[in-house]
C-alpha atoms as a PDB file:
ATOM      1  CA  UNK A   1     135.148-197.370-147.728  1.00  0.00           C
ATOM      2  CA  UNK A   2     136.822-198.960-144.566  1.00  0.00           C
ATOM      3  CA  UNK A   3     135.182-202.426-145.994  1.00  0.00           C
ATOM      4  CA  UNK A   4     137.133-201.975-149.439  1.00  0.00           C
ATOM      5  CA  UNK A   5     140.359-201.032-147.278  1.00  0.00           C
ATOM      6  CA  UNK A   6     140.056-203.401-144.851  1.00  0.00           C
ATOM      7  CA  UNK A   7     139.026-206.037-147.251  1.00  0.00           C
ATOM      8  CA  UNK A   8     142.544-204.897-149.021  1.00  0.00           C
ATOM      9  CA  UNK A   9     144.702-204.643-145.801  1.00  0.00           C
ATOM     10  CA  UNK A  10     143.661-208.759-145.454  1.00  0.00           C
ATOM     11  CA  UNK A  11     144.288-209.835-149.030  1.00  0.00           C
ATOM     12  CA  UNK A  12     147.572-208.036-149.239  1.00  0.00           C
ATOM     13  CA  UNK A  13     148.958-210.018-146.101  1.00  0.00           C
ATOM     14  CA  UNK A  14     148.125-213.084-147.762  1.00  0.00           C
ATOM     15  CA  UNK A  15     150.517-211.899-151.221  1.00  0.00           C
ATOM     16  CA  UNK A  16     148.102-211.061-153.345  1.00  0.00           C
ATOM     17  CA  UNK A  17     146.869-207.924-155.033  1.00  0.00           C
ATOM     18  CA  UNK A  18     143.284-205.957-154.978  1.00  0.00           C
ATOM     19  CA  UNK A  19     142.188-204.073-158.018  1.00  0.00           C
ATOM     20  CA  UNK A  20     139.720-201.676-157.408  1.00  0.00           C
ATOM     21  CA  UNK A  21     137.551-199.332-159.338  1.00  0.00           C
ATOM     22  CA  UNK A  22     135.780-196.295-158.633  1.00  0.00           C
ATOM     23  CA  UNK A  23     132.160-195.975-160.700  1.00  0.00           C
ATOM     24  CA  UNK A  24     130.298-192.835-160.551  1.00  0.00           C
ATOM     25  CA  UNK A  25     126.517-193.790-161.243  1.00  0.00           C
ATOM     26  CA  UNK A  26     125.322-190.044-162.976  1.00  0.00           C
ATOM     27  CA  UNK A  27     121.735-191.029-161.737  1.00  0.00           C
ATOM     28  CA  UNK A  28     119.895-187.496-159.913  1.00  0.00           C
ATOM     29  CA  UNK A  29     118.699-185.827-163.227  1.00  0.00           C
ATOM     30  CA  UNK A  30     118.218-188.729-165.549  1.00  0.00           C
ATOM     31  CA  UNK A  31     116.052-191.063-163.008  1.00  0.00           C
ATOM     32  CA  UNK A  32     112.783-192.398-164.544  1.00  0.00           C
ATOM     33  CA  UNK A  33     110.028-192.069-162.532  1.00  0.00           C
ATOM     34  CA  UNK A  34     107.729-195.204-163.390  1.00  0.00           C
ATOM     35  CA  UNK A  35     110.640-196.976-163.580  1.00  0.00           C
ATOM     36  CA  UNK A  36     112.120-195.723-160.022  1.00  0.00           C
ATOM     37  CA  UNK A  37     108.875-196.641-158.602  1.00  0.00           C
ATOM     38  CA  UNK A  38     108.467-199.878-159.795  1.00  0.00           C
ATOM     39  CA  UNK A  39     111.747-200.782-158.844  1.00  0.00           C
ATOM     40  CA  UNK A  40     111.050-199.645-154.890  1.00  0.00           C
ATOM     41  CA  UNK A  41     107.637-201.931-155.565  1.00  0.00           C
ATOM     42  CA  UNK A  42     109.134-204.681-156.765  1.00  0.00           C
ATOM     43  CA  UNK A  43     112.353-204.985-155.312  1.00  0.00           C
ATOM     44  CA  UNK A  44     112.203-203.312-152.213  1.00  0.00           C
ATOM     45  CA  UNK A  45     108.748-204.155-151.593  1.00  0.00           C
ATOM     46  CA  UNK A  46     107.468-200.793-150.738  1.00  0.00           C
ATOM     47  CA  UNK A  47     103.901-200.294-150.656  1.00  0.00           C
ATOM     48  CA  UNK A  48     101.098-198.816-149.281  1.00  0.00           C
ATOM     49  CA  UNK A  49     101.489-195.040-147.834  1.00  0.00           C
ATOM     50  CA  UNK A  50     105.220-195.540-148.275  1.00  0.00           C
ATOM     51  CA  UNK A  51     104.670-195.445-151.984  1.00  0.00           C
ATOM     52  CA  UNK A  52     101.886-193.563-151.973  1.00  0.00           C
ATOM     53  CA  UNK A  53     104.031-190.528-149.674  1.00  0.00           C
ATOM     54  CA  UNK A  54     107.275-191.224-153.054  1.00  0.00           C
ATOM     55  CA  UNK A  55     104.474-190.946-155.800  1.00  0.00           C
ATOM     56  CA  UNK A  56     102.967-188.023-154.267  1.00  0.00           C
ATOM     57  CA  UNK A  57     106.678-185.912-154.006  1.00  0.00           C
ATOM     58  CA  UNK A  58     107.524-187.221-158.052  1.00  0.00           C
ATOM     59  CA  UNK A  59     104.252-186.725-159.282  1.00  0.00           C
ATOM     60  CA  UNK A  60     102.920-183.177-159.867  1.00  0.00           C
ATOM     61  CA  UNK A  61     105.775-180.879-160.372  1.00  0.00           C
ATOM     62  CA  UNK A  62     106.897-178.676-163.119  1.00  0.00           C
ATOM     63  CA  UNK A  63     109.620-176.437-163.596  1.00  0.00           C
ATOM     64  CA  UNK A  64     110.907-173.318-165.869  1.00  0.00           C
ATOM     65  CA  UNK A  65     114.053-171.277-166.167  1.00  0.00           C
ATOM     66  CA  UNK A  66     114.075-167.647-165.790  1.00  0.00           C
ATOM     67  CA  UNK A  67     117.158-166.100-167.017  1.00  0.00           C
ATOM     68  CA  UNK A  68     117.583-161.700-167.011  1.00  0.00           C
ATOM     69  CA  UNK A  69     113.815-161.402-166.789  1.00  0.00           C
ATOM     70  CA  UNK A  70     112.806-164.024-169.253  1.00  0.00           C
ATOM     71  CA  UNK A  71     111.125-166.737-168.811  1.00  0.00           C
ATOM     72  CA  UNK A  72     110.730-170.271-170.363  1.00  0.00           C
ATOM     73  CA  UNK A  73     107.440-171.979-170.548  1.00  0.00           C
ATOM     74  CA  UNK A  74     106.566-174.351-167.774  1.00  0.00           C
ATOM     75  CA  UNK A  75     107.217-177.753-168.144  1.00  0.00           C
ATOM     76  CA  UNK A  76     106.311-181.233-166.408  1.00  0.00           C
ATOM     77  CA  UNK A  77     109.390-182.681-164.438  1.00  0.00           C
ATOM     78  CA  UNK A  78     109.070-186.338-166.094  1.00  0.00           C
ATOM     79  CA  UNK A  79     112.211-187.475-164.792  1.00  0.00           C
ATOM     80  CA  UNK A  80     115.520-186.555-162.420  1.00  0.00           C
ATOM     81  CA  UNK A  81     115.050-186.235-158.175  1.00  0.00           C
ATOM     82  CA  UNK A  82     115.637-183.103-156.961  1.00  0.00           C
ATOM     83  CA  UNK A  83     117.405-181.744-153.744  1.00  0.00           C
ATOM     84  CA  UNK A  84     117.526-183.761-150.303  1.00  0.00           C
ATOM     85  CA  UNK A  85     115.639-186.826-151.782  1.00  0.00           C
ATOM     86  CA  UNK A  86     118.159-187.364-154.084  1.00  0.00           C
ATOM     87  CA  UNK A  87     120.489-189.561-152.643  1.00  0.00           C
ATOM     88  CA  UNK A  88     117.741-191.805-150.995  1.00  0.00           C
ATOM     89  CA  UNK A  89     116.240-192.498-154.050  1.00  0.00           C
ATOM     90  CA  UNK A  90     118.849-192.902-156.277  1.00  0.00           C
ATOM     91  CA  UNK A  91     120.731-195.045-153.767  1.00  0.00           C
ATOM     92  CA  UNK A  92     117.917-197.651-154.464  1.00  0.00           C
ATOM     93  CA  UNK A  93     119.996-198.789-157.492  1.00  0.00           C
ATOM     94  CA  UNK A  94     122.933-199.751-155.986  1.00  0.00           C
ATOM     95  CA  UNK A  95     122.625-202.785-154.267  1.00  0.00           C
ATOM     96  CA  UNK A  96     120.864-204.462-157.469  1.00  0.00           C
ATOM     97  CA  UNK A  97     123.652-203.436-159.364  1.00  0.00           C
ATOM     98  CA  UNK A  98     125.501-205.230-156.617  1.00  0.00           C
ATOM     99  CA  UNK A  99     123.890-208.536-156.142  1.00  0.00           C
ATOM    100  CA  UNK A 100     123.131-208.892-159.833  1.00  0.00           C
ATOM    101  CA  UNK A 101     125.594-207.989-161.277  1.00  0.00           C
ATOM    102  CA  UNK A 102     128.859-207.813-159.603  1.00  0.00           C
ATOM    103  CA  UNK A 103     128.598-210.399-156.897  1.00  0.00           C
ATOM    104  CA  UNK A 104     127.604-212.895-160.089  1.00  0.00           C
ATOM    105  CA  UNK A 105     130.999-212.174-161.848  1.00  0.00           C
ATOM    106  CA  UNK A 106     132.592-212.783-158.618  1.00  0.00           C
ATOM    107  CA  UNK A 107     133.656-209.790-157.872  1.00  0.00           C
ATOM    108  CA  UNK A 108     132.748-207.717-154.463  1.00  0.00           C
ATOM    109  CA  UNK A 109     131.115-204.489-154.375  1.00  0.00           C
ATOM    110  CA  UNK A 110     130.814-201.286-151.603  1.00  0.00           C
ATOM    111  CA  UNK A 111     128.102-199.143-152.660  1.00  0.00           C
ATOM    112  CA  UNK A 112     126.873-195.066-150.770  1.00  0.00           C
ATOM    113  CA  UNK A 113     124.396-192.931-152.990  1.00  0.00           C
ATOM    114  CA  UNK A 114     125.826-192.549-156.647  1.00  0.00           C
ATOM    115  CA  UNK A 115     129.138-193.778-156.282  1.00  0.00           C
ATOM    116  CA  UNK A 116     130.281-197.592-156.740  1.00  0.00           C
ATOM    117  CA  UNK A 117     133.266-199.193-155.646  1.00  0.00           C
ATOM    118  CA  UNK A 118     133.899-203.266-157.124  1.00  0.00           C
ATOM    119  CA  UNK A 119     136.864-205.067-156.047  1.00  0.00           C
ATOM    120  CA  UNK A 120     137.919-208.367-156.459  1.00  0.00           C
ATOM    121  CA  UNK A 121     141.559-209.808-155.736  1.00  0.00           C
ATOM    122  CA  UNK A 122     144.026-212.115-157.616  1.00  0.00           C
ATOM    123  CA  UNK A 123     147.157-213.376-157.236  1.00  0.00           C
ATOM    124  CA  UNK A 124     150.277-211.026-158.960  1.00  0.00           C
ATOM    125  CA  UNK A 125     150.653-213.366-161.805  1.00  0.00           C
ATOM    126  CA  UNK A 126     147.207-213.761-164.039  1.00  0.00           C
ATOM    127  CA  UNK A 127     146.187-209.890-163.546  1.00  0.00           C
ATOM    128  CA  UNK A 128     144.851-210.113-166.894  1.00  0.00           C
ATOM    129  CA  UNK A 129     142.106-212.395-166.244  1.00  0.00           C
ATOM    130  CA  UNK A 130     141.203-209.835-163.648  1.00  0.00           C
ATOM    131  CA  UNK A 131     141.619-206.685-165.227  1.00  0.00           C
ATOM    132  CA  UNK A 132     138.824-208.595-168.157  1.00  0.00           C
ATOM    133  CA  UNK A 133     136.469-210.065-165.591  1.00  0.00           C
ATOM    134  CA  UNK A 134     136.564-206.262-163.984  1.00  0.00           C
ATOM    135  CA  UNK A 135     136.011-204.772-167.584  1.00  0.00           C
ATOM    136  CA  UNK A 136     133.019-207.473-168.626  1.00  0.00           C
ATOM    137  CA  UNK A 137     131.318-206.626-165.387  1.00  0.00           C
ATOM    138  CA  UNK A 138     131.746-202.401-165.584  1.00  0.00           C
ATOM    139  CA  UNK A 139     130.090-202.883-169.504  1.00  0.00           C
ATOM    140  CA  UNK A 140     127.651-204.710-167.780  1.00  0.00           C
ATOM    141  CA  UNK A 141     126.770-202.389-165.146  1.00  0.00           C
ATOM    142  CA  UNK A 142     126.787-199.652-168.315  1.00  0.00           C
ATOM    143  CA  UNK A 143     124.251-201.706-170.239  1.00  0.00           C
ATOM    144  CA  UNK A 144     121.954-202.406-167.314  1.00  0.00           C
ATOM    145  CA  UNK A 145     122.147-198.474-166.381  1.00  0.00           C
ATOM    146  CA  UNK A 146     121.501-197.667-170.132  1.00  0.00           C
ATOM    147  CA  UNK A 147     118.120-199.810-169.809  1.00  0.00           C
ATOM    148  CA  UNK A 148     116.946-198.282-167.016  1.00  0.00           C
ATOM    149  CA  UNK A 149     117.707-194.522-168.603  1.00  0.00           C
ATOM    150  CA  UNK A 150     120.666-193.791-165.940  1.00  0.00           C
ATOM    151  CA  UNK A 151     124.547-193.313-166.795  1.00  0.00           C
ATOM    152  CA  UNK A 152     127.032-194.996-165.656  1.00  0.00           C
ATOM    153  CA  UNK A 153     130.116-191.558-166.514  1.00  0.00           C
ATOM    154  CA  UNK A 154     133.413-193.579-167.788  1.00  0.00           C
ATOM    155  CA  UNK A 155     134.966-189.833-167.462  1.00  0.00           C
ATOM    156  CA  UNK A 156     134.717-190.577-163.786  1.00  0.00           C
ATOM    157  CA  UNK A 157     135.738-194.060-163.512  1.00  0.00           C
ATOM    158  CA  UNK A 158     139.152-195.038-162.077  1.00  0.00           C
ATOM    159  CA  UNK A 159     141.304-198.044-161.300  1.00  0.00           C
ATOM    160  CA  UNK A 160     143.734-198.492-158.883  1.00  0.00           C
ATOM    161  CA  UNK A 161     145.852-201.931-158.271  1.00  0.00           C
ATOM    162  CA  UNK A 162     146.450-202.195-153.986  1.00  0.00           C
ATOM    163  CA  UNK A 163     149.147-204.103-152.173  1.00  0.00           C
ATOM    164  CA  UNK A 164     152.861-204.053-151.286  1.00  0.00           C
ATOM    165  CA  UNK A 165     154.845-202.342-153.464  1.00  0.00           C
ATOM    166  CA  UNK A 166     156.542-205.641-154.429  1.00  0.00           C
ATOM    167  CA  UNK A 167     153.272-207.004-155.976  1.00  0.00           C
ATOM    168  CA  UNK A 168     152.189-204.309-157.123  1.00  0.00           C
ATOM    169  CA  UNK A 169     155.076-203.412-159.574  1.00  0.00           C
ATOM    170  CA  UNK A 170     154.463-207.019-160.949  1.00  0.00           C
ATOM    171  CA  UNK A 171     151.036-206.545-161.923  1.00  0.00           C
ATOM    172  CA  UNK A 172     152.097-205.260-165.956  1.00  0.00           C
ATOM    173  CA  UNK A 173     148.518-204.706-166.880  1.00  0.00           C
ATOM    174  CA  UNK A 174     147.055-201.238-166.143  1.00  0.00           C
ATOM    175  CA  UNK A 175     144.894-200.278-168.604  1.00  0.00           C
ATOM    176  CA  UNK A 176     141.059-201.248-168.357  1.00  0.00           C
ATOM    177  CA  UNK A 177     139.371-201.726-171.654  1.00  0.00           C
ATOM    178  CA  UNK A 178     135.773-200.663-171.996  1.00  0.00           C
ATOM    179  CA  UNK A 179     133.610-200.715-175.125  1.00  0.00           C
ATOM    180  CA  UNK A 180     133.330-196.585-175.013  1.00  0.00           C
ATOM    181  CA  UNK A 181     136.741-195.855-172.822  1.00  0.00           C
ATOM    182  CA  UNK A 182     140.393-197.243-171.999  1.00  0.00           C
ATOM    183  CA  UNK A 183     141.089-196.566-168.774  1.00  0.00           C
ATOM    184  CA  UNK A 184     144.335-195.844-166.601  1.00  0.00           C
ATOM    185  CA  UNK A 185     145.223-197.528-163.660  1.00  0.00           C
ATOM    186  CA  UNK A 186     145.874-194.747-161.476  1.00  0.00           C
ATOM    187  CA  UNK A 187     148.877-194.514-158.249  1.00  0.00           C
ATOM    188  CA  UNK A 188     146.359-192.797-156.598  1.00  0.00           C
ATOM    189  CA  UNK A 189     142.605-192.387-156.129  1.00  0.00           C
ATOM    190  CA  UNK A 190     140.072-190.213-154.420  1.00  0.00           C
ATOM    191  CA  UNK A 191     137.520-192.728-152.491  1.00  0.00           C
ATOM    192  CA  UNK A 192     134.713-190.846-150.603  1.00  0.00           C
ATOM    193  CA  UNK A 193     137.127-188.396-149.588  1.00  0.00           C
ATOM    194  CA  UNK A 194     140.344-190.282-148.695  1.00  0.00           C
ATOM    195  CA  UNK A 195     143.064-190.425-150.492  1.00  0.00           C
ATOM    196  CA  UNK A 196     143.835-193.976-151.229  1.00  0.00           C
ATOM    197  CA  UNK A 197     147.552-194.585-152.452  1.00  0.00           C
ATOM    198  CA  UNK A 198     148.730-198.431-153.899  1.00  0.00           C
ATOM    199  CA  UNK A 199     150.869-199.431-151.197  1.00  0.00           C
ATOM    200  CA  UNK A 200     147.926-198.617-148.753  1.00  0.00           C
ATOM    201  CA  UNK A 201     149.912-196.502-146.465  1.00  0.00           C
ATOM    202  CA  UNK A 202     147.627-194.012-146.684  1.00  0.00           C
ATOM    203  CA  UNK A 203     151.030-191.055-147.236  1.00  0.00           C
ATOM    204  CA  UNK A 204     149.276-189.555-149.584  1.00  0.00           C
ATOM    205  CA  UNK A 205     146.184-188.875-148.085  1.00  0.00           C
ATOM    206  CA  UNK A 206     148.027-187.711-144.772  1.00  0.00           C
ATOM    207  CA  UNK A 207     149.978-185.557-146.888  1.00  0.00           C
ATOM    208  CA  UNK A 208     146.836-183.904-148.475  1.00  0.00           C
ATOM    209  CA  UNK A 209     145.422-183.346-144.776  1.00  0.00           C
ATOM    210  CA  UNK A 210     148.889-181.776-143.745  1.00  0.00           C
ATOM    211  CA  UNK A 211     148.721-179.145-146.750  1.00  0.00           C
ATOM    212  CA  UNK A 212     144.896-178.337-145.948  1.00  0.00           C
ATOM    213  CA  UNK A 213     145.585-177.550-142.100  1.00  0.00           C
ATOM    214  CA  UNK A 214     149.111-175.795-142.900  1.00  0.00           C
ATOM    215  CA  UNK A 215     146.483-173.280-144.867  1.00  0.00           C
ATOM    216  CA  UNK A 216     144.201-173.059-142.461  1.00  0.00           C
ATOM    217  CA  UNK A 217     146.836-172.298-140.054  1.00  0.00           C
ATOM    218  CA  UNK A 218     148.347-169.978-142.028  1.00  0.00           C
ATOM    219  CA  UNK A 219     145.040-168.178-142.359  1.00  0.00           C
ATOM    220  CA  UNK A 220     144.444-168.541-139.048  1.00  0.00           C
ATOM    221  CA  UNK A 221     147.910-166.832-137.924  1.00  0.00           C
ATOM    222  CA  UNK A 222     147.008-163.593-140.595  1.00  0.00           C
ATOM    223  CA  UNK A 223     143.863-163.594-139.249  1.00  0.00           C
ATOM    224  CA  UNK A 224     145.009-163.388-135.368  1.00  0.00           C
ATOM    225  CA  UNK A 225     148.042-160.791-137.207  1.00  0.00           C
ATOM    226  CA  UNK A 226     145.591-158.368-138.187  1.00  0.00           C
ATOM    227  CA  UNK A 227     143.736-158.626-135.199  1.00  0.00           C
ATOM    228  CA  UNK A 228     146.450-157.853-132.974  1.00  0.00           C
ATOM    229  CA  UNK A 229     147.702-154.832-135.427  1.00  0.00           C
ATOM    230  CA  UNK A 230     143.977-153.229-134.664  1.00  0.00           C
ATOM    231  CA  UNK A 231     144.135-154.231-131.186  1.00  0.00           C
ATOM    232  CA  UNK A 232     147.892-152.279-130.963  1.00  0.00           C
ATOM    233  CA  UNK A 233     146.146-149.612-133.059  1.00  0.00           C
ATOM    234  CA  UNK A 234     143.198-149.145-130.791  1.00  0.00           C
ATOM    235  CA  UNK A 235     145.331-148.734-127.452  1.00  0.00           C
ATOM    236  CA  UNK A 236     147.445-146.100-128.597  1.00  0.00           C
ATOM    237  CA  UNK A 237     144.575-144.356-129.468  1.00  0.00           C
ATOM    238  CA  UNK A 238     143.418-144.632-126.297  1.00  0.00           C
ATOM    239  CA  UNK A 239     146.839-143.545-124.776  1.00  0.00           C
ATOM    240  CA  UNK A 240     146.792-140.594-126.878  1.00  0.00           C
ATOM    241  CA  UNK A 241     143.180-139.390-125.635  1.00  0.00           C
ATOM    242  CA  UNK A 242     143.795-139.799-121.825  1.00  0.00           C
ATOM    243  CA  UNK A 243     147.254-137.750-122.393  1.00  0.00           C
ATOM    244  CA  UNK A 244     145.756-135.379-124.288  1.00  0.00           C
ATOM    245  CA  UNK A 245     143.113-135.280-120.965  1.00  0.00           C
END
C-alpha cells in the first residue's frame, strides 16, 4: 500500500493524476485444486516434497454440515482452501495476474493475498483513455479468473482518482464501465486498512483513527468510573465495620 501511495505522492508533484482501483479476488472457497497445483508446478516451479507436503493437505478431506442435530452426508472437498493456508495459496495468483496481465496494458499493480490494487497515471486532460485502458484490463483480469474457476467480485471493486485537488476536479470522467458493472469513482477508499482520500492528505483516515480512540477512551474513562464507584463503595464499608468494632 505505501508503494501505490508513494508511487502517487511522486506522480502528483509532477501535475498529473493517479487512478486507482481496488479488486477483491473472491478466491478461498472457489480455488481448483488440479488447477492450483499445476499452477505452483508450472509457474512457481515447486516440486518435489514441496508439492508433495500441498497435495498431501488438499487431497483427502471431506466435509459435512451438522445443523440442530442433523447431519448432511459427507462429502469430498474438491475445491476452496481452508483456514491458515488460505492466504498462501491463494496469493499464488496474484502476481500472474500482475505480470500478465496488468503490467502488459501498461498499467502497475500492488498485490497482498486476495486483494488487488492497479494503478496507472495520466495527465488531467485524456482521463478517458485511462479510465478505458483501466476498464479493458479489470474485464481481463475477470475473464482470466473465470477460466481458472475464481471470481474476480465487481460488488467490491472501487475507483478512486489521486492528486491535488486542482487536477483532480478536472478529471470529468468517473464512472468505470465493465461488461457486468458501472462503477463509481469514489472520494474515498478503504486500502488494506487506511483510509485513502483524493487529495492524499490522508484527513480522512486520521479522522477515522481520532473517532476510534475517542471511543476507546471514552470506554476506557466508564470503565476506570465504575471502578472507582466500587473502590469508594468498598472503603466505606470498611469504615463502617471498624466503627462498628
Amino acid at each position: 500500500m505505501l508503494k501505490v501511495i508513494g508511487d502517487a505522492y511522486v506522480t502528483a508533484d509532477t501535475g498529473q493524476v493517479t487512478l486507482l482501483s481496488l479488486l477483491d479476488l473472491s478466491a478461498f472457497d472457489t480455488v481448483d485444486h488440479p488447477i492450483l497445483v499445476e499452477r505452483l508446478r508450472r509457474s512457481f516451479g515447486v516440486a518435489g516434497r514441496a508439492l508433495n507436503w500441498i497435495l498431501s493437505y488438499l487431497t483427502g478431506r471431506s466435509q459435512f454440515v451438522r445443523f440442530n442435530g442433523t447431519v448432511s452426508c459427507i462429502t469430498p472437498v474438491v475445491c476452496g482452501v481452508r483456514s491458515w493456508p488460505s492466504n498462501q495459496f491463494c496469493s499464488c495468483y496474484t502476481p500472474l495476474v500482475s505480470s500478465k496481465l496488468v503490467q502488459n496494458g501498461g498499467l502497475s499493480a500492488h498485490a497482498y493475498t486476495d486483494d488487488l490494487q492497479v494503478y496507472g497515471h495520466v495527465n488531467p486532460a485524456p482521463v478517458m483513455t485511462l479510465m478505458a485502458r483501466m476498464a479493458d484490463c479489470i474485464t481481463r483480469i475477470g475473464v482470466w479468473m473465470a477460466s481458472n474457476r475464481l471470481c474476480l467480485n465487481p460488488a467490491k471493486t472501487e475507483v478512486i482518482w489521486l492528486g491535488s485537488t486542482r487536477r483532480v476536479t478536472q478529471c470529468t470522467v468517473d464512472l468505470l464501465k465493465l461488461p457486468d458493472a458501472s462503477i463509481q469513482s469514489s472520494c474515498t477508499v478503504r486500502d488494506l486498512g487506511v483510509v485513502v482520500d483524493q487529495d492524499l492528505s490522508l484527513a480522512a483516515h486520521m479522522s477515522a483513527t481520532l473517532q476510534v480512540c475517542a471511543i476507546s477512551i471514552s470506554a476506557m474513562a466508564s470503565g476506570i468510573n465504575i471502578y472507582l464507584q466500587l473502590l469508594i463503595s468498598l472503603i466505606r464499608i470498611v469504615d463502617i465495620s471498624n466503627s462498628n468494632c
